[in-house]
PDB file of N, CA and C in Angstrom:
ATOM      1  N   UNK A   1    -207.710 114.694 128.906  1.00  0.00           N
ATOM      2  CA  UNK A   1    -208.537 113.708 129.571  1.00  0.00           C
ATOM      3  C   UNK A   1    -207.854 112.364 129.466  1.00  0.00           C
ATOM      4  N   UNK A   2    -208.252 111.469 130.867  1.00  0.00           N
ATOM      5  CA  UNK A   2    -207.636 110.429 130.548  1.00  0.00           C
ATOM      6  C   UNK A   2    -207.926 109.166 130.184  1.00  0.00           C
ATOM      7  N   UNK A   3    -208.049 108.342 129.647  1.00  0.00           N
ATOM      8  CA  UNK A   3    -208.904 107.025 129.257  1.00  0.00           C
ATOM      9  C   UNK A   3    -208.232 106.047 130.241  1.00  0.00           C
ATOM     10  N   UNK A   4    -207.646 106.432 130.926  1.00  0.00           N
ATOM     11  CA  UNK A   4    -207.651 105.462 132.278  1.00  0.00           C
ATOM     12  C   UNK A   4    -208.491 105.605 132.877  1.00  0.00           C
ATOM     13  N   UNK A   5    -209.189 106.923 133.488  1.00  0.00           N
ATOM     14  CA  UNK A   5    -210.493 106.865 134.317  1.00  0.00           C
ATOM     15  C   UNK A   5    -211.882 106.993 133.404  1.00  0.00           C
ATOM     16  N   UNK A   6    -212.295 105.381 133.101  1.00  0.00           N
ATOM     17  CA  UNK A   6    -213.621 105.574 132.171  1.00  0.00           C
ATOM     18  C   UNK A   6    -215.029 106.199 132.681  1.00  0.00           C
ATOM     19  N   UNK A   7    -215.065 106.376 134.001  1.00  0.00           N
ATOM     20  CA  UNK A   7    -215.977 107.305 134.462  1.00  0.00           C
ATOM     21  C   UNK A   7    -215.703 108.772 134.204  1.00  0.00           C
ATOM     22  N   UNK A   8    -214.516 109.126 134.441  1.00  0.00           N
ATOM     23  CA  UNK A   8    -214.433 110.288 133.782  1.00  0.00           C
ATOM     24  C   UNK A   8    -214.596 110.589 132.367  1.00  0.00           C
ATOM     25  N   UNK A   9    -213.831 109.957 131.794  1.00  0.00           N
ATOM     26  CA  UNK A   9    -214.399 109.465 130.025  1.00  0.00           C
ATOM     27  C   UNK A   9    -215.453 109.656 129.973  1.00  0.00           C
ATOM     28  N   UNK A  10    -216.660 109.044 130.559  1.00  0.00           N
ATOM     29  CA  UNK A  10    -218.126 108.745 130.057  1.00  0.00           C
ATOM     30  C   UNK A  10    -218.696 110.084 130.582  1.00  0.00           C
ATOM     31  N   UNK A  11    -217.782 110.578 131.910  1.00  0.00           N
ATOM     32  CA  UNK A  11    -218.581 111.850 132.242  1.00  0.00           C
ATOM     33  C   UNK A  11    -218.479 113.100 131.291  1.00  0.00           C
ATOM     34  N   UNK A  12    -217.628 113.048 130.447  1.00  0.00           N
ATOM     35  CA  UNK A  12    -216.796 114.027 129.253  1.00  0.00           C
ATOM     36  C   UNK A  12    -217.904 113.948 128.496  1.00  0.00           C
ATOM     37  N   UNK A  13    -218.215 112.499 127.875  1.00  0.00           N
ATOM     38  CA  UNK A  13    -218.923 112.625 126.605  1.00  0.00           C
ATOM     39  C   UNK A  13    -220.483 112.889 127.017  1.00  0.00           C
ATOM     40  N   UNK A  14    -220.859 112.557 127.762  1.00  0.00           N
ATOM     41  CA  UNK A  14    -222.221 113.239 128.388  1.00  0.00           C
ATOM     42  C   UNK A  14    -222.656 114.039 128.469  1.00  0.00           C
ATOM     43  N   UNK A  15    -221.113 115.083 128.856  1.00  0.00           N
ATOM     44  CA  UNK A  15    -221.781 116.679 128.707  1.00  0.00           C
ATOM     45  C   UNK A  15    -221.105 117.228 127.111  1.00  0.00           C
ATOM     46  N   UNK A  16    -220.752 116.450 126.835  1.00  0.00           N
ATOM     47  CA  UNK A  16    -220.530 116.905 125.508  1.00  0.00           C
ATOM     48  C   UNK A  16    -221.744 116.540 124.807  1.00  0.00           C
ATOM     49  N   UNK A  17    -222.025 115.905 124.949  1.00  0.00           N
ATOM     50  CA  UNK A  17    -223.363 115.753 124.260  1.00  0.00           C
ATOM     51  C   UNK A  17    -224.406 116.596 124.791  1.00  0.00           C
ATOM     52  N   UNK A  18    -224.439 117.244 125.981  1.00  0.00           N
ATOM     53  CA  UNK A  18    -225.243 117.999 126.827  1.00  0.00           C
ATOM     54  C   UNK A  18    -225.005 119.626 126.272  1.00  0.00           C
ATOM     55  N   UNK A  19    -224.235 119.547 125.444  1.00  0.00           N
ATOM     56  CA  UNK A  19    -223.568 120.438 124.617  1.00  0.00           C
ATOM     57  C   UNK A  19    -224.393 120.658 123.402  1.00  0.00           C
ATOM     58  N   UNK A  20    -224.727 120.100 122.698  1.00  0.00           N
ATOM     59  CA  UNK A  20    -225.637 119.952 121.919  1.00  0.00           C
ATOM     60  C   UNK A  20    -226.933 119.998 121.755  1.00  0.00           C
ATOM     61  N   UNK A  21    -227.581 121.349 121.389  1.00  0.00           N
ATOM     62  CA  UNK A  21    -228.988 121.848 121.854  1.00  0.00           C
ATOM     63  C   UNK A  21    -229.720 121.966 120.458  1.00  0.00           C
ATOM     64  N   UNK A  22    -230.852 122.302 120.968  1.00  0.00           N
ATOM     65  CA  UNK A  22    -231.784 122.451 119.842  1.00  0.00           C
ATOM     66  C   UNK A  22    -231.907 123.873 118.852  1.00  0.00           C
ATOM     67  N   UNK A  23    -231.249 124.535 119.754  1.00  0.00           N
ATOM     68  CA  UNK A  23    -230.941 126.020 119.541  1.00  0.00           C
ATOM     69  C   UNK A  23    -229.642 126.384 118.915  1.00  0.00           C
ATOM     70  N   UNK A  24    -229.367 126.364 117.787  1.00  0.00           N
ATOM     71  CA  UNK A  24    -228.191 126.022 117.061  1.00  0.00           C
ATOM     72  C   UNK A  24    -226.736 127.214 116.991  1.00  0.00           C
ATOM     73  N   UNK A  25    -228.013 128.266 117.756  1.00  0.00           N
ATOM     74  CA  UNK A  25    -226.973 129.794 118.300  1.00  0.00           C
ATOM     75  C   UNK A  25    -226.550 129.302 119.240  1.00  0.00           C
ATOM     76  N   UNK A  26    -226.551 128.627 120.304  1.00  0.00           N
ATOM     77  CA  UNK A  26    -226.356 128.334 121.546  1.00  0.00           C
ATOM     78  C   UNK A  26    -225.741 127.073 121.743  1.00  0.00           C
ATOM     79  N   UNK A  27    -225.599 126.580 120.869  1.00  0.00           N
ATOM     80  CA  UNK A  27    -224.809 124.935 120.317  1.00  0.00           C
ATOM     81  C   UNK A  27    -223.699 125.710 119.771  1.00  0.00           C
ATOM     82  N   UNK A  28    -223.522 126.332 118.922  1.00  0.00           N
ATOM     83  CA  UNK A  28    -222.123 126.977 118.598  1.00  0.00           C
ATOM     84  C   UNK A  28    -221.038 127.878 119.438  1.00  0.00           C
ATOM     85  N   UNK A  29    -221.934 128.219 120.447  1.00  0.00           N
ATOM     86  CA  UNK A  29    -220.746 128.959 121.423  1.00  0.00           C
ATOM     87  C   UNK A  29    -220.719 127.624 122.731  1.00  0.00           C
ATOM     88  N   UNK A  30    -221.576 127.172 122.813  1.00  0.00           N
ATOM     89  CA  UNK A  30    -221.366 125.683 123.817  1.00  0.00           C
ATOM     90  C   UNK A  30    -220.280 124.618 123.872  1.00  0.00           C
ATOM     91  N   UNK A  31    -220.247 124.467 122.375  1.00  0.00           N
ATOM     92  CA  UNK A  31    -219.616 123.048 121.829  1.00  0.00           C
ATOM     93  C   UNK A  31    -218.651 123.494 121.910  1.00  0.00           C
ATOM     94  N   UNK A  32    -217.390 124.625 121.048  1.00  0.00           N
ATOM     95  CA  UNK A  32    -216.305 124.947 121.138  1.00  0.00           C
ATOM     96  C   UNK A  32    -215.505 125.445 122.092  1.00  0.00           C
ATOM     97  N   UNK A  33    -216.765 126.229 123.241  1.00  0.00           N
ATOM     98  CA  UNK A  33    -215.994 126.351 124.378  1.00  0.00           C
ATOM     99  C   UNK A  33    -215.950 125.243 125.343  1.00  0.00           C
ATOM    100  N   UNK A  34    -216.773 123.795 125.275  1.00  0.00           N
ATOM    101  CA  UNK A  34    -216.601 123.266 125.643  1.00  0.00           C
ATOM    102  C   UNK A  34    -215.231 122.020 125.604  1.00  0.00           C
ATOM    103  N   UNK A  35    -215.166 122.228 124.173  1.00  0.00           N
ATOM    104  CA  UNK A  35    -213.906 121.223 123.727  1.00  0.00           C
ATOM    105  C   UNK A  35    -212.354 121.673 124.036  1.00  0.00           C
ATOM    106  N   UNK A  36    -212.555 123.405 124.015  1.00  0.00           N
ATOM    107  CA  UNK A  36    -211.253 124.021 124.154  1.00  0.00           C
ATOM    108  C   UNK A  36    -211.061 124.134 125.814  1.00  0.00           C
ATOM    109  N   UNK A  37    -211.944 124.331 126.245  1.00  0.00           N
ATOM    110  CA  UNK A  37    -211.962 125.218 128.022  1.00  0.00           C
ATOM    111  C   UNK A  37    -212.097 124.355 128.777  1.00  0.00           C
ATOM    112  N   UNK A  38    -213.255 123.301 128.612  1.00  0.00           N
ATOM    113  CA  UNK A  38    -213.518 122.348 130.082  1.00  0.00           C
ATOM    114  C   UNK A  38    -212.743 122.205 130.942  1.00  0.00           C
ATOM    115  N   UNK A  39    -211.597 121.340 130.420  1.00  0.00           N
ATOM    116  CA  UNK A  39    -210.730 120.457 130.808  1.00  0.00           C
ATOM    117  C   UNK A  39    -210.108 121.508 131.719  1.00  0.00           C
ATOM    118  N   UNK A  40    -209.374 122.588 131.458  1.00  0.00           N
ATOM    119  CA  UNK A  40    -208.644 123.625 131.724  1.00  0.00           C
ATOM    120  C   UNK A  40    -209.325 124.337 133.057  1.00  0.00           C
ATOM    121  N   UNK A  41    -210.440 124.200 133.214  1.00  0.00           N
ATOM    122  CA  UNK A  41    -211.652 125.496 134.371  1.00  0.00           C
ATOM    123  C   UNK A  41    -210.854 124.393 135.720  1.00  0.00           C
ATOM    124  N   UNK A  42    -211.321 125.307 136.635  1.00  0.00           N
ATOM    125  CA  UNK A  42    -211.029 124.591 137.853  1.00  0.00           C
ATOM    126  C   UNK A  42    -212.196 123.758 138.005  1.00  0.00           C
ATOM    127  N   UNK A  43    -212.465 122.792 139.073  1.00  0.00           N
ATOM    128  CA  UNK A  43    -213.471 122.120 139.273  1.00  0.00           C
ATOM    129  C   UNK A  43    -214.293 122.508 139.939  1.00  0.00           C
ATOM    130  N   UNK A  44    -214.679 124.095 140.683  1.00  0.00           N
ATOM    131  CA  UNK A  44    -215.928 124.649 140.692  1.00  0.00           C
ATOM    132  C   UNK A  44    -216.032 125.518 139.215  1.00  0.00           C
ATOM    133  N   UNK A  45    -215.661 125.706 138.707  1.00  0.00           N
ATOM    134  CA  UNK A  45    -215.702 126.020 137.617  1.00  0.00           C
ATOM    135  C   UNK A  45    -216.906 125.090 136.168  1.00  0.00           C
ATOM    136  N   UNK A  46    -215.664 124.162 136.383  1.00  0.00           N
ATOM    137  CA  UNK A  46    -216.926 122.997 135.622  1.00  0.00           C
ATOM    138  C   UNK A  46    -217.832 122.783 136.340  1.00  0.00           C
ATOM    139  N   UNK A  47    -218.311 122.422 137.618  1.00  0.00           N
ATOM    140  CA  UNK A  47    -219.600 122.637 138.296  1.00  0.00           C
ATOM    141  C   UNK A  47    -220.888 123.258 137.501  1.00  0.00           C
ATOM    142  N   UNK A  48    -220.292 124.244 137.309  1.00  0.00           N
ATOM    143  CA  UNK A  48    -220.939 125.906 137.406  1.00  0.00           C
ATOM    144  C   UNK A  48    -221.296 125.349 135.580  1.00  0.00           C
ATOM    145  N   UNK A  49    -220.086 124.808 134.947  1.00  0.00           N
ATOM    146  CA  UNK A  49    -220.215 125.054 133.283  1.00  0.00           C
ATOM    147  C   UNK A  49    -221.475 124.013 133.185  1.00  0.00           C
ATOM    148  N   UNK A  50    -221.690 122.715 134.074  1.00  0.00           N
ATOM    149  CA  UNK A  50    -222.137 121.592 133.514  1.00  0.00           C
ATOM    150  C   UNK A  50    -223.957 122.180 134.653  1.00  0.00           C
ATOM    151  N   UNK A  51    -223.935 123.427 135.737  1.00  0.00           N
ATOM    152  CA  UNK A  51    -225.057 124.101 135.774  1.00  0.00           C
ATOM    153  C   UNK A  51    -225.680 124.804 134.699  1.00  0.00           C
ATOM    154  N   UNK A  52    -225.145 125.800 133.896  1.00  0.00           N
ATOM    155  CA  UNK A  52    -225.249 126.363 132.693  1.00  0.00           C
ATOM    156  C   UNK A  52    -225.783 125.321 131.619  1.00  0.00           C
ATOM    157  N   UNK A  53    -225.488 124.115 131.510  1.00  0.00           N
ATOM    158  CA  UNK A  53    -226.018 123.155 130.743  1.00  0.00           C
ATOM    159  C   UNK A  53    -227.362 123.051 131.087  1.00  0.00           C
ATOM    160  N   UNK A  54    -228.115 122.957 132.504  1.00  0.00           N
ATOM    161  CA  UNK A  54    -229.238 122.604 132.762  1.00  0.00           C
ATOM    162  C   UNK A  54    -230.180 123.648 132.568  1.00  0.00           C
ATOM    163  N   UNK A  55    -229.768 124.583 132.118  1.00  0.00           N
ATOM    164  CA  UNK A  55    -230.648 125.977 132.074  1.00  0.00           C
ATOM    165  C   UNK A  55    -231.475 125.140 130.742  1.00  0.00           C
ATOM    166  N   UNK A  56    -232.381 126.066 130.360  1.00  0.00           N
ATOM    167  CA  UNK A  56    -233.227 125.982 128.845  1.00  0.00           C
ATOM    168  C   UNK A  56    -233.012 126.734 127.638  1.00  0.00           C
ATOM    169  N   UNK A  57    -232.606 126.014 126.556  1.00  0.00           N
ATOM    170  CA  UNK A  57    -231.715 126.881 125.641  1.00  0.00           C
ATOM    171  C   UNK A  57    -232.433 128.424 125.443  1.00  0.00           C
ATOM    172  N   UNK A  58    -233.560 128.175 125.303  1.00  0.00           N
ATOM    173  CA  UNK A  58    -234.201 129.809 125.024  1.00  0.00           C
ATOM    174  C   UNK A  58    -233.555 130.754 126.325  1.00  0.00           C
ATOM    175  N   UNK A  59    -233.406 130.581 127.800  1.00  0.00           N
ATOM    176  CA  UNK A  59    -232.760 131.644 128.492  1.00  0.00           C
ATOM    177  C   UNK A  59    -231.101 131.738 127.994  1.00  0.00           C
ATOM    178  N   UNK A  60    -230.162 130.442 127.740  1.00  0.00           N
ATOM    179  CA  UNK A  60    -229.135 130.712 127.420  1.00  0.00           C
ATOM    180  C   UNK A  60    -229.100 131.737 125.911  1.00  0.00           C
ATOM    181  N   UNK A  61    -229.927 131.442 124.606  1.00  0.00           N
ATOM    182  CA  UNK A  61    -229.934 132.247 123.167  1.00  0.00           C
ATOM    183  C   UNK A  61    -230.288 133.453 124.690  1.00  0.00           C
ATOM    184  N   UNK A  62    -230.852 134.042 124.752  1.00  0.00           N
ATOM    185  CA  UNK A  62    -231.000 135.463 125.652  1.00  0.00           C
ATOM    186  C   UNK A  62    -229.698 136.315 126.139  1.00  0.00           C
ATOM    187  N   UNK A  63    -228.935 135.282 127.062  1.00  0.00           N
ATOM    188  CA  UNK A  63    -227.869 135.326 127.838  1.00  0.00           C
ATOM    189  C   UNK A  63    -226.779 135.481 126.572  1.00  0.00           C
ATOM    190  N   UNK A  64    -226.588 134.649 125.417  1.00  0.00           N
ATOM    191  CA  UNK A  64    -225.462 134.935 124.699  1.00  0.00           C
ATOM    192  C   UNK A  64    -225.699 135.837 123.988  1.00  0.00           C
ATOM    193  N   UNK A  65    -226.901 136.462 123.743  1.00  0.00           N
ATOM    194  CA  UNK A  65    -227.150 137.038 122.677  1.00  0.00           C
ATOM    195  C   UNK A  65    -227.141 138.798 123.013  1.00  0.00           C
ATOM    196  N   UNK A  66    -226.421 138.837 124.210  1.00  0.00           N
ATOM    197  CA  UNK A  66    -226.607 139.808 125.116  1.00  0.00           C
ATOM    198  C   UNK A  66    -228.180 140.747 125.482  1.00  0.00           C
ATOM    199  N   UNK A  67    -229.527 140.106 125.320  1.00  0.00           N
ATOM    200  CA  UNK A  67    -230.907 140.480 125.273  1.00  0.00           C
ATOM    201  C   UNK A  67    -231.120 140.417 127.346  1.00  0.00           C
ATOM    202  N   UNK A  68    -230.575 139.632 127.714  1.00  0.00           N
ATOM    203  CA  UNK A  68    -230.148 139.495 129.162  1.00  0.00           C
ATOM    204  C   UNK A  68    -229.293 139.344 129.684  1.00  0.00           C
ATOM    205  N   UNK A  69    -229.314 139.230 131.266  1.00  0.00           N
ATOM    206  CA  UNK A  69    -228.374 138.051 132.346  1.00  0.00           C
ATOM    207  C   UNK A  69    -228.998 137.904 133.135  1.00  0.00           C
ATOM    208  N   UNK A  70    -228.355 136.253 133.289  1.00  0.00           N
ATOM    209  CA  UNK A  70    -228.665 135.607 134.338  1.00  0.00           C
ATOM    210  C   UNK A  70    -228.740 136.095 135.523  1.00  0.00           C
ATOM    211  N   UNK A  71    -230.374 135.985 136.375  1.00  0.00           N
ATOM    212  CA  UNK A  71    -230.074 136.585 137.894  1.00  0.00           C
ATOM    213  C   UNK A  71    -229.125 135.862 138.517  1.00  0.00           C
ATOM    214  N   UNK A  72    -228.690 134.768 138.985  1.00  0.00           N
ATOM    215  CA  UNK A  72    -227.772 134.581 139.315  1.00  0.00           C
ATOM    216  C   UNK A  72    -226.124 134.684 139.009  1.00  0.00           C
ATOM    217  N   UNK A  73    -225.511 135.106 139.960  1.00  0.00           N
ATOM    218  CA  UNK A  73    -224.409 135.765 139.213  1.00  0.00           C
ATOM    219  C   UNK A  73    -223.044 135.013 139.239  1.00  0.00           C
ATOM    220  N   UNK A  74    -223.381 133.813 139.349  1.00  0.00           N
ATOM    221  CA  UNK A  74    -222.595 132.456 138.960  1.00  0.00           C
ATOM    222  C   UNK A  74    -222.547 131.854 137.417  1.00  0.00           C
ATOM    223  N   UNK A  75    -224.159 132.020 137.145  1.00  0.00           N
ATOM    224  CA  UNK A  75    -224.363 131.913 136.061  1.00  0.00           C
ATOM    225  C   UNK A  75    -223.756 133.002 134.827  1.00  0.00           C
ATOM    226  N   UNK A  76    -224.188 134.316 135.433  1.00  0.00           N
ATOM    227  CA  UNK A  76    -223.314 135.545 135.042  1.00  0.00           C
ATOM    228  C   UNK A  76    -222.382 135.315 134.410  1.00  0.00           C
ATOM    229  N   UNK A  77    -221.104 134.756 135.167  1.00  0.00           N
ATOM    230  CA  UNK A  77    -220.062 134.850 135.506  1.00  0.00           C
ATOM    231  C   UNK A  77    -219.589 134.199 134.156  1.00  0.00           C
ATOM    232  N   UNK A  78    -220.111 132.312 134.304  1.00  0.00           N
ATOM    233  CA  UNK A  78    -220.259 131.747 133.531  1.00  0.00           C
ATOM    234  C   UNK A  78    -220.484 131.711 131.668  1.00  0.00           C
ATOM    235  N   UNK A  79    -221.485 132.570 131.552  1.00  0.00           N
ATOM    236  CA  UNK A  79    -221.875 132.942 130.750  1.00  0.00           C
ATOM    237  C   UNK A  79    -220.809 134.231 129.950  1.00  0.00           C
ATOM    238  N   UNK A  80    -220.258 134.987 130.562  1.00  0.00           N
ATOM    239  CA  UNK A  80    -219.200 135.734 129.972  1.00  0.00           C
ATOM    240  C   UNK A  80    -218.165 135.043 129.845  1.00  0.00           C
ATOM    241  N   UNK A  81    -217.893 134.046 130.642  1.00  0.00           N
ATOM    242  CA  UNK A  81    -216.272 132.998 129.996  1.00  0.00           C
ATOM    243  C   UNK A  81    -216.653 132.245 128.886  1.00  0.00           C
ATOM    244  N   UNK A  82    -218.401 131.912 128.389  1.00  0.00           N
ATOM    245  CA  UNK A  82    -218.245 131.412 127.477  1.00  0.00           C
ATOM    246  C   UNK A  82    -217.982 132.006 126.438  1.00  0.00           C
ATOM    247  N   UNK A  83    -218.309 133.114 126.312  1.00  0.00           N
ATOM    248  CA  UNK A  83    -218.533 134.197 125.284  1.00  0.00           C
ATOM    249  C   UNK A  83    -216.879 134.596 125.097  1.00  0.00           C
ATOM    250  N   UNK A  84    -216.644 134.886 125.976  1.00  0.00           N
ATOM    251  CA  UNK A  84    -214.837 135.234 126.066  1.00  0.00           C
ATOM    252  C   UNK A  84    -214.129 134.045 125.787  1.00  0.00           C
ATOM    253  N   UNK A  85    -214.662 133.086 125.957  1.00  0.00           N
ATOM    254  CA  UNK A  85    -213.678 131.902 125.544  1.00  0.00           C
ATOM    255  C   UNK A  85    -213.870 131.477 124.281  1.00  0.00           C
ATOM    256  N   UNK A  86    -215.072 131.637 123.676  1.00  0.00           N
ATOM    257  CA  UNK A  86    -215.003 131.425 122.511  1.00  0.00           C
ATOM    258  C   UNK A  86    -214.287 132.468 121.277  1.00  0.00           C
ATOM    259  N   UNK A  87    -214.234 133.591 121.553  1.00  0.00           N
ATOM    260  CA  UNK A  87    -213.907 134.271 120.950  1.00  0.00           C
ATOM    261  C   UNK A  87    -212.105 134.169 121.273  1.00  0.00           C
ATOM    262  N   UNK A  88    -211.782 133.610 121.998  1.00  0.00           N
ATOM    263  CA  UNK A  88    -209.987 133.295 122.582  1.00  0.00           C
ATOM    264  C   UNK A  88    -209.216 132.227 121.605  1.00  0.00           C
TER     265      UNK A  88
END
């Protein structure tokens, strides 16, 4: 990331902080795949990562916890790169 573009900067730490849930299962696979992967996803990619943020931690604990998936299969999609990325 670059600290030449401080909108981008501020947009980083926002969802990094958007990263940070109340649900502390779901804060641990969030945060690290967020610090290692973001940057790296294409930019529908992060789209999609910083959609996954707006969900409600109780469907994401579901989704990581393999108890579901997401009907949508963006989210799907999503949801297995986090899991795979964290474990990478």
């Amino acid at each position: 990331m670059s600290e030449s573009n401080p909108s981008q900067s501020e947009h980083y730490r926002r969802l990094q902080w958007q990263c940070r849930r109340g649900i502390k299962e779901v804060e641990v696979l969030l945060v690290p795949f967020f610090e290692r992967h973001y940057l790296s996803l294409s930019p529908a990619d992060q789209v999609l990562f910083e959609k996954l943020l707006d969900q409600h931690d109780v469907e994401m604990f579901e989704w990581f916890t393999h108890r579901s998936l997401p009907e949508a299969p963006d989210l799907a999609r999503i949801v297995k790169m986090v899991l795979h990325g964290v474990d990478a």
